[in-house]
PDB file of N, CA and C in Angstrom:
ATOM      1  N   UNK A   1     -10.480  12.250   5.419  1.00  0.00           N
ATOM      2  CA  UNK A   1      -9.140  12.246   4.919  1.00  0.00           C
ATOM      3  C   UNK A   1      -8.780  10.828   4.476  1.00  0.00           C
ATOM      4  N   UNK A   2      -8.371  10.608   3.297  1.00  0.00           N
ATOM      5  CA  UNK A   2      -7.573   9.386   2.716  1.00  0.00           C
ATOM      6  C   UNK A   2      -6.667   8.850   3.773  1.00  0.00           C
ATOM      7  N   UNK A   3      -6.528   7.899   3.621  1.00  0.00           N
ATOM      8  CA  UNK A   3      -5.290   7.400   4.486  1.00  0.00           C
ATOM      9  C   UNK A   3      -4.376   6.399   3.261  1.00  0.00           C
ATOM     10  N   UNK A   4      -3.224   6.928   3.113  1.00  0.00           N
ATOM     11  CA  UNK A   4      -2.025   6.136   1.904  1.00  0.00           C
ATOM     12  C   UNK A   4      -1.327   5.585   2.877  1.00  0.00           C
ATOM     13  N   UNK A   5      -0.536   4.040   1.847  1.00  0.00           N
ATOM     14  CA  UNK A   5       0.096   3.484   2.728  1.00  0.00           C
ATOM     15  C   UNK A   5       1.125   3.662   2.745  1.00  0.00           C
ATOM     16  N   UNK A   6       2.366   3.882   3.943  1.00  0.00           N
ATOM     17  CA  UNK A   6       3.454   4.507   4.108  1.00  0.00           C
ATOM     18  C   UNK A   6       3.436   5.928   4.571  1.00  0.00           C
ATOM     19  N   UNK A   7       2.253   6.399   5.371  1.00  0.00           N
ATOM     20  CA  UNK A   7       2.349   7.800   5.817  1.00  0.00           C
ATOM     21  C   UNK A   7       1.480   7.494   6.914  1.00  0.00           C
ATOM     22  N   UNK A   8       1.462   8.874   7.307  1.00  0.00           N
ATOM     23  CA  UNK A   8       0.567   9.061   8.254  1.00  0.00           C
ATOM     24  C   UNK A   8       0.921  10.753   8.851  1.00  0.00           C
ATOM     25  N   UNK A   9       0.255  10.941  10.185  1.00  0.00           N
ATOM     26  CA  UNK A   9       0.009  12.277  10.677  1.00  0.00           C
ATOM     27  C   UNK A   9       0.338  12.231  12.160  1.00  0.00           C
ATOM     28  N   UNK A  10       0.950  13.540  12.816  1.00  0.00           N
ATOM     29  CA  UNK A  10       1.017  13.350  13.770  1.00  0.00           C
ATOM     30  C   UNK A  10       0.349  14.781  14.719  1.00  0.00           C
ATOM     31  N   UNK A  11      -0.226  14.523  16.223  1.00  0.00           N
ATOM     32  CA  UNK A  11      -0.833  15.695  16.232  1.00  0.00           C
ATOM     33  C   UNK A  11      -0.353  16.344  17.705  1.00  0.00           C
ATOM     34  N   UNK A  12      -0.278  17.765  18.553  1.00  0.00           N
ATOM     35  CA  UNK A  12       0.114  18.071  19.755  1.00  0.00           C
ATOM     36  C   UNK A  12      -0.718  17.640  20.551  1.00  0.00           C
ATOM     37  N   UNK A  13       0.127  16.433  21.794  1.00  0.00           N
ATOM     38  CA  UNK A  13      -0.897  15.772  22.564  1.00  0.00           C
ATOM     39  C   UNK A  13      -1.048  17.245  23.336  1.00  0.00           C
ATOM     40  N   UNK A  14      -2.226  17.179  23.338  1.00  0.00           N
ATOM     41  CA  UNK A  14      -3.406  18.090  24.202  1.00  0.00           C
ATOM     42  C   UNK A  14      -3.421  17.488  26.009  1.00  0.00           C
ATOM     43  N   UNK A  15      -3.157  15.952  26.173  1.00  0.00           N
ATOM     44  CA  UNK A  15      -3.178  15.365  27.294  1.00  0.00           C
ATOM     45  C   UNK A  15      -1.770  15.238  28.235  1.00  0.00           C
ATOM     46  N   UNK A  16      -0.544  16.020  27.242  1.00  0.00           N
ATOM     47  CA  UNK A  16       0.596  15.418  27.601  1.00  0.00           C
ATOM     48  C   UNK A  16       1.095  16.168  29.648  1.00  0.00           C
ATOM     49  N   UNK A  17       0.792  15.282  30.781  1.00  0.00           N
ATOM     50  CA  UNK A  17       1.213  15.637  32.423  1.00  0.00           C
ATOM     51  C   UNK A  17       2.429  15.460  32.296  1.00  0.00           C
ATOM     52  N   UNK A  18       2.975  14.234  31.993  1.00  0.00           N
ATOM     53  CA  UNK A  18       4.641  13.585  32.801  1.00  0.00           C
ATOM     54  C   UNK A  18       5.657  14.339  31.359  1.00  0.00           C
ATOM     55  N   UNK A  19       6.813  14.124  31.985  1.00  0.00           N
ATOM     56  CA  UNK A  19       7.708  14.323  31.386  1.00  0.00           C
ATOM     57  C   UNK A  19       7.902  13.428  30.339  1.00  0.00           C
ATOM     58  N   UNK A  20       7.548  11.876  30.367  1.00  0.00           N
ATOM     59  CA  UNK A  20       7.725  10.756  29.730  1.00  0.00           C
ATOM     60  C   UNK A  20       6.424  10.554  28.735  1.00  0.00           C
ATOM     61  N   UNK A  21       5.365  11.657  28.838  1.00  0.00           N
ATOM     62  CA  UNK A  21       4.489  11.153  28.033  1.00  0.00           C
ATOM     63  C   UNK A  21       5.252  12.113  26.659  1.00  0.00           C
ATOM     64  N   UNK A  22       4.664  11.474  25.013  1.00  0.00           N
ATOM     65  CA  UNK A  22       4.730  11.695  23.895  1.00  0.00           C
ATOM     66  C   UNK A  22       4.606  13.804  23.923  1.00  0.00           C
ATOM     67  N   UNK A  23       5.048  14.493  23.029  1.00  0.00           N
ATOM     68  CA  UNK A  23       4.704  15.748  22.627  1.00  0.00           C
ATOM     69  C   UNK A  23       3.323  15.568  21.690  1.00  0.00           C
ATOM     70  N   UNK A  24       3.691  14.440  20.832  1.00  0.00           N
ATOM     71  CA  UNK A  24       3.231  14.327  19.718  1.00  0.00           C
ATOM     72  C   UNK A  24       1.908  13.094  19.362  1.00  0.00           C
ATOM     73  N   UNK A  25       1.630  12.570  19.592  1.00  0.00           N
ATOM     74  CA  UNK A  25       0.660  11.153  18.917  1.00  0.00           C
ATOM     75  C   UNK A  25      -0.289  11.551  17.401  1.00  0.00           C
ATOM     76  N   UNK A  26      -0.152  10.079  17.357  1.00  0.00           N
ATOM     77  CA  UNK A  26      -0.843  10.341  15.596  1.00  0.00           C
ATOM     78  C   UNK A  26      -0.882   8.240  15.070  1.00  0.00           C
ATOM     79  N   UNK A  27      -1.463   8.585  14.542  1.00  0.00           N
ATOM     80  CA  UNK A  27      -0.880   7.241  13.246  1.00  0.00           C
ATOM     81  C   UNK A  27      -0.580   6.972  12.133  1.00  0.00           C
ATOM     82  N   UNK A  28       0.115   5.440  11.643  1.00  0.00           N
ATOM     83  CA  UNK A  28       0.735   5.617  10.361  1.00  0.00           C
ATOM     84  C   UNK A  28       0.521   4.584   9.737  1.00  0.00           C
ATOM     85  N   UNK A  29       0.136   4.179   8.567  1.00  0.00           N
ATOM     86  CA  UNK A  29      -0.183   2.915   7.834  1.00  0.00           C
ATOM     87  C   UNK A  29       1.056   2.746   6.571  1.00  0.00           C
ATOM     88  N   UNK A  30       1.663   1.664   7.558  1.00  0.00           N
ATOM     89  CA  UNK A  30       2.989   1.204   6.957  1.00  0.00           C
ATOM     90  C   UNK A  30       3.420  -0.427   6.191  1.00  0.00           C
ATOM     91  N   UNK A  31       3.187  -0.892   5.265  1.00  0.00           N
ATOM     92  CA  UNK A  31       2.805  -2.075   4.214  1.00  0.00           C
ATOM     93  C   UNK A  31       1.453  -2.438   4.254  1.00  0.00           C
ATOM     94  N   UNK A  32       0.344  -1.360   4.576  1.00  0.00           N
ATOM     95  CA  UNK A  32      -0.490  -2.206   5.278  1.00  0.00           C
ATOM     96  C   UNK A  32      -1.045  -2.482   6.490  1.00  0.00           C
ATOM     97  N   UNK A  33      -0.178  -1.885   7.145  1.00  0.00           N
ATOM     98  CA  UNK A  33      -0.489  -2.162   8.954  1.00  0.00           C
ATOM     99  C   UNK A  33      -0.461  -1.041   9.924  1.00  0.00           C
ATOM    100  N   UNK A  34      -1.434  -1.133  10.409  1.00  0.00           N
ATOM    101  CA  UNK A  34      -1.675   0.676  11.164  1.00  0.00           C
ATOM    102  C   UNK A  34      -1.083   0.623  12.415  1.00  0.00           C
ATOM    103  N   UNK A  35      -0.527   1.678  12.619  1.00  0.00           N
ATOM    104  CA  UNK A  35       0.645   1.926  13.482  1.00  0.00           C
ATOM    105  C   UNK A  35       0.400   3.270  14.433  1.00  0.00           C
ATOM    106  N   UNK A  36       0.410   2.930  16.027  1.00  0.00           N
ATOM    107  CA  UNK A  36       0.144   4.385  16.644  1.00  0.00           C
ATOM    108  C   UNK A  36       1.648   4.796  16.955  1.00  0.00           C
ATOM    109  N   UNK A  37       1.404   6.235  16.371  1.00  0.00           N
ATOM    110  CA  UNK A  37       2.961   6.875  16.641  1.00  0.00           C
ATOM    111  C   UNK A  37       3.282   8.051  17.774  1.00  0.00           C
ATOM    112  N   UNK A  38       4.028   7.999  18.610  1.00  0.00           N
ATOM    113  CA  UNK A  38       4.275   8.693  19.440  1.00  0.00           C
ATOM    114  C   UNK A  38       5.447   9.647  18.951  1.00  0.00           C
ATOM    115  N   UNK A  39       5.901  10.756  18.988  1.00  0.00           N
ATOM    116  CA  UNK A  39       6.916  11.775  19.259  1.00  0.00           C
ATOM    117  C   UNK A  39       7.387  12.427  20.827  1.00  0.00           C
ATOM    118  N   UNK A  40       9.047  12.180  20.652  1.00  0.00           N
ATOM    119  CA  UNK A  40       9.165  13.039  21.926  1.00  0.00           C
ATOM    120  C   UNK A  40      10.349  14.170  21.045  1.00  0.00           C
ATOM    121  N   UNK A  41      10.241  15.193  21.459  1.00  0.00           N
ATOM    122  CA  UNK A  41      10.949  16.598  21.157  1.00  0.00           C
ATOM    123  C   UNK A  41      12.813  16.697  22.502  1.00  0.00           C
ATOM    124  N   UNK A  42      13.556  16.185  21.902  1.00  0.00           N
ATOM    125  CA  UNK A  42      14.688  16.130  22.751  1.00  0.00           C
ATOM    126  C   UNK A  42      15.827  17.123  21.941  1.00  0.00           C
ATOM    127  N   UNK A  43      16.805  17.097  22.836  1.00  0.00           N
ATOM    128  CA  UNK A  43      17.942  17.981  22.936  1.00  0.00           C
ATOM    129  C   UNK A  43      19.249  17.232  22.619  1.00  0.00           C
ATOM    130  N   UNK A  44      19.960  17.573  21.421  1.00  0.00           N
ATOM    131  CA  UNK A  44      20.978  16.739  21.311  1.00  0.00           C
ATOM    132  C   UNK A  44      22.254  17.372  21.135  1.00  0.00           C
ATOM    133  N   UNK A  45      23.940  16.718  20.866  1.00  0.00           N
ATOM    134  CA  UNK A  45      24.404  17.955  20.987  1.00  0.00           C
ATOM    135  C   UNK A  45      24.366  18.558  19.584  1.00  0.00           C
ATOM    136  N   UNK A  46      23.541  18.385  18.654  1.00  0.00           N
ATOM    137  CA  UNK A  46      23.665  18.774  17.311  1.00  0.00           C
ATOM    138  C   UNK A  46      22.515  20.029  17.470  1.00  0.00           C
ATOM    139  N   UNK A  47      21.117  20.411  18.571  1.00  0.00           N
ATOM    140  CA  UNK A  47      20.141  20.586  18.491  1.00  0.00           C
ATOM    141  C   UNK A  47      19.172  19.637  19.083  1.00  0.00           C
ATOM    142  N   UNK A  48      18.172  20.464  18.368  1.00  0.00           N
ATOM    143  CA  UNK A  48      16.598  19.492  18.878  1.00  0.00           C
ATOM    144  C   UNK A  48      16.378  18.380  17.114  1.00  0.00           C
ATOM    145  N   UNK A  49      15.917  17.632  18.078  1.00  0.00           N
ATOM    146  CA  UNK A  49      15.213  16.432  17.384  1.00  0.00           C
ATOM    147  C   UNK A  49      14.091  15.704  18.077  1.00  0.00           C
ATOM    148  N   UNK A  50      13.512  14.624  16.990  1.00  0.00           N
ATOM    149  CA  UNK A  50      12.513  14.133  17.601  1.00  0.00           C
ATOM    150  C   UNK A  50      12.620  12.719  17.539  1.00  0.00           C
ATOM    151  N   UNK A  51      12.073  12.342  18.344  1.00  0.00           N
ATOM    152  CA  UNK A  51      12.449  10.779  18.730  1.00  0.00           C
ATOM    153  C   UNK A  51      10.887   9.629  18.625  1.00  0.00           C
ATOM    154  N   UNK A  52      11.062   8.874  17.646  1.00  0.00           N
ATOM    155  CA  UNK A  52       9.612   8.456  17.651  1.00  0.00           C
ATOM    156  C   UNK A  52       9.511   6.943  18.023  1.00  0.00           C
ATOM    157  N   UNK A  53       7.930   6.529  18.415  1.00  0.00           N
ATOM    158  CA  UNK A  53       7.791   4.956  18.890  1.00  0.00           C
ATOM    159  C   UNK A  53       6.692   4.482  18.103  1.00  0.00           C
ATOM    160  N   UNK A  54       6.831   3.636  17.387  1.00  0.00           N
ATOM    161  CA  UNK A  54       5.703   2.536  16.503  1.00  0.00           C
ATOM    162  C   UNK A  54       4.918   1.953  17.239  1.00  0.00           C
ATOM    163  N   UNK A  55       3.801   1.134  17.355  1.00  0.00           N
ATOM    164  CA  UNK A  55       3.313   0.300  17.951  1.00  0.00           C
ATOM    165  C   UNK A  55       1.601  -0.109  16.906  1.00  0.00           C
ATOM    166  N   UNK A  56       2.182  -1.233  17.034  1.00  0.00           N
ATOM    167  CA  UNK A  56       0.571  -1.803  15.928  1.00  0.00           C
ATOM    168  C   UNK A  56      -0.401  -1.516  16.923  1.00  0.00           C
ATOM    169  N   UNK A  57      -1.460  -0.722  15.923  1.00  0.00           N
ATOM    170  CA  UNK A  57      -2.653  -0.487  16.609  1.00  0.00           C
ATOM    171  C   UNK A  57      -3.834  -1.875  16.863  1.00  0.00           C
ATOM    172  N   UNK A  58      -3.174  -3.226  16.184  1.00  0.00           N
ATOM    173  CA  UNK A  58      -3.882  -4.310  16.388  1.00  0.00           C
ATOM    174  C   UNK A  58      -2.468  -5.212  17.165  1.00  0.00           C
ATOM    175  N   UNK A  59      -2.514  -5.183  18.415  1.00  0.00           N
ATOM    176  CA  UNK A  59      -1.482  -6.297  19.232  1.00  0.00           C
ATOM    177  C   UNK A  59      -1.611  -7.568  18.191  1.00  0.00           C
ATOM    178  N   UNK A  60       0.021  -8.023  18.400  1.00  0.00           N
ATOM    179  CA  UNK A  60       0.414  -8.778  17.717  1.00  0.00           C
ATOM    180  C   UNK A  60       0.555  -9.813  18.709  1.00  0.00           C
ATOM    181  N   UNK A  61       0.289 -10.800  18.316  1.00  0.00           N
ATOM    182  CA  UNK A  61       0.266 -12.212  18.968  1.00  0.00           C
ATOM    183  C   UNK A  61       1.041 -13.228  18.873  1.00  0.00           C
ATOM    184  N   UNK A  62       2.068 -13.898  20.330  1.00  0.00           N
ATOM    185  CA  UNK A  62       2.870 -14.557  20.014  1.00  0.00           C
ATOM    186  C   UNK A  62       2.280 -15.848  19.072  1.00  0.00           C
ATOM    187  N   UNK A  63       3.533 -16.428  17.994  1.00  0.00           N
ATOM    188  CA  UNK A  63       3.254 -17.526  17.198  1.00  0.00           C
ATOM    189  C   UNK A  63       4.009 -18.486  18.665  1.00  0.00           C
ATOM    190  N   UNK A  64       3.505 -20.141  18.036  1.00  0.00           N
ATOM    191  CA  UNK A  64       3.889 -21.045  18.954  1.00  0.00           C
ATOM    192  C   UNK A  64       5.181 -21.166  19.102  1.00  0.00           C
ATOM    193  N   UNK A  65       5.945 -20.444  18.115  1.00  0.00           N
ATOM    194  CA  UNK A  65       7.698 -20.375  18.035  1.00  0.00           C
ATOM    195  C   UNK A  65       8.069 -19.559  19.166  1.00  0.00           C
ATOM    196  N   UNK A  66       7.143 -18.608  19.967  1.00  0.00           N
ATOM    197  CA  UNK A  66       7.274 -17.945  21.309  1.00  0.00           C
ATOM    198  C   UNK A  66       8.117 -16.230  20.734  1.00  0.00           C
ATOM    199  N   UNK A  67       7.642 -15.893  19.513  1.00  0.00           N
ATOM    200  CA  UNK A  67       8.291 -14.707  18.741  1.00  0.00           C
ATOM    201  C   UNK A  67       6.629 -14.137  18.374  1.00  0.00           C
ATOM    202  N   UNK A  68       6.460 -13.229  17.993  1.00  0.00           N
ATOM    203  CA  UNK A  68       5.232 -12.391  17.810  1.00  0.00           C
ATOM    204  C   UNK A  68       5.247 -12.712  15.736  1.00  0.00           C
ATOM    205  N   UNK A  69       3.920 -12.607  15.820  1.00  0.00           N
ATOM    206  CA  UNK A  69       3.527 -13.312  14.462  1.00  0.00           C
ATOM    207  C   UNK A  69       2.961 -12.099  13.854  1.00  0.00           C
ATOM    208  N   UNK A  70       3.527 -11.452  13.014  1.00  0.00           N
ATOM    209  CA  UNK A  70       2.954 -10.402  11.954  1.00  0.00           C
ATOM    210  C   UNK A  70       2.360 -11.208  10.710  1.00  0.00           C
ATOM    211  N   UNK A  71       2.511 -11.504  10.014  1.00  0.00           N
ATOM    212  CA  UNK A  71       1.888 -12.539   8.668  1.00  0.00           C
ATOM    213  C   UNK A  71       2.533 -13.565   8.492  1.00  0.00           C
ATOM    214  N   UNK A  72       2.130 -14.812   7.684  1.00  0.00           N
ATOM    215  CA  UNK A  72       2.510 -15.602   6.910  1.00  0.00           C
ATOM    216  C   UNK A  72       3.465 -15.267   6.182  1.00  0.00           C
ATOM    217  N   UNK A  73       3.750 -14.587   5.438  1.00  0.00           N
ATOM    218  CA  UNK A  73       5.186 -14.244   5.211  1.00  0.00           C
ATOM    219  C   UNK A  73       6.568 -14.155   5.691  1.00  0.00           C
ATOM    220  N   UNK A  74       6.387 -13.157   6.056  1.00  0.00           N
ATOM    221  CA  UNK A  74       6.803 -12.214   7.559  1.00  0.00           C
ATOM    222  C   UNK A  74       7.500 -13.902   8.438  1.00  0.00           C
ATOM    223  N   UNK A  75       6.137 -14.440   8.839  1.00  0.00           N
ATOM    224  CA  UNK A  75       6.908 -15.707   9.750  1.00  0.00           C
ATOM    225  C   UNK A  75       7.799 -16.545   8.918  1.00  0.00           C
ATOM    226  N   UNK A  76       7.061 -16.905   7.610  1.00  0.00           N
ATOM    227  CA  UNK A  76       8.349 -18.097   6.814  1.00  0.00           C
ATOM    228  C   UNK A  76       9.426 -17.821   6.862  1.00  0.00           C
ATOM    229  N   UNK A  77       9.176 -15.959   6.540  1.00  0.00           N
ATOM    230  CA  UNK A  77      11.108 -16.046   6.222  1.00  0.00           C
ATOM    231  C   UNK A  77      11.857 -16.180   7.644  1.00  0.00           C
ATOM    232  N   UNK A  78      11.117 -15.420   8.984  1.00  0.00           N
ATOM    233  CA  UNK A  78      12.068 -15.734  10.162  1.00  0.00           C
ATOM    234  C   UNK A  78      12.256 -17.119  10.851  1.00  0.00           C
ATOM    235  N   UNK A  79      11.625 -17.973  10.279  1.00  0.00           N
ATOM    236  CA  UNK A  79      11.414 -19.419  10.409  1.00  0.00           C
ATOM    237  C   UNK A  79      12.798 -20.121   9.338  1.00  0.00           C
ATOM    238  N   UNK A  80      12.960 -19.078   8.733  1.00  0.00           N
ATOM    239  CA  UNK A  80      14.067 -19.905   7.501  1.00  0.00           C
ATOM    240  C   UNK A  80      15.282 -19.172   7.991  1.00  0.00           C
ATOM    241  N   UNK A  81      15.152 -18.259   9.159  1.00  0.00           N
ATOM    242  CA  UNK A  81      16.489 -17.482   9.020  1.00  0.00           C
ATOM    243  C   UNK A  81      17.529 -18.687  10.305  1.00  0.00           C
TER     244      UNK A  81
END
């Protein structure tokens, strides 16, 4: 399967015990950067919805500014903000 950037897939965790684990896991490649995605299936007063969590599938590493360093970019501009 292709993988495009700005999507991804998500699939029924097969492993899910606790109440707190995901319904859902999958990943997503978003500017560029691959992303593991979790789903949880909740109750709201509108209905059900789903509630999701990002997390780079490559840990991001604090810069010496003591803030987590995604690119050269990414850092200039929060360095200028």
């Amino acid at each position: 399967m292709e993988k495009k950037d700005n999507s991804g897939a998500l699939f029924n965790n097969e492993k899910r015990e606790k109440e707190t684990h995901p319904h859902y896991q999958g990943k997503a490649t978003i500017n560029g950067v691959e992303y593991y995605v979790s789903s949880w299936i909740k109750e709201g007063k509108n209905g059900k919805f789903q509630s999701l969590s990002f997390k780079p599938v490559q840990e991001v590493k604090p810069a010496a500014s003591g803030r987590p360093s995604y690119n050269k970019e990414f850092d200039d501009f929060l360095n200028n903000i």
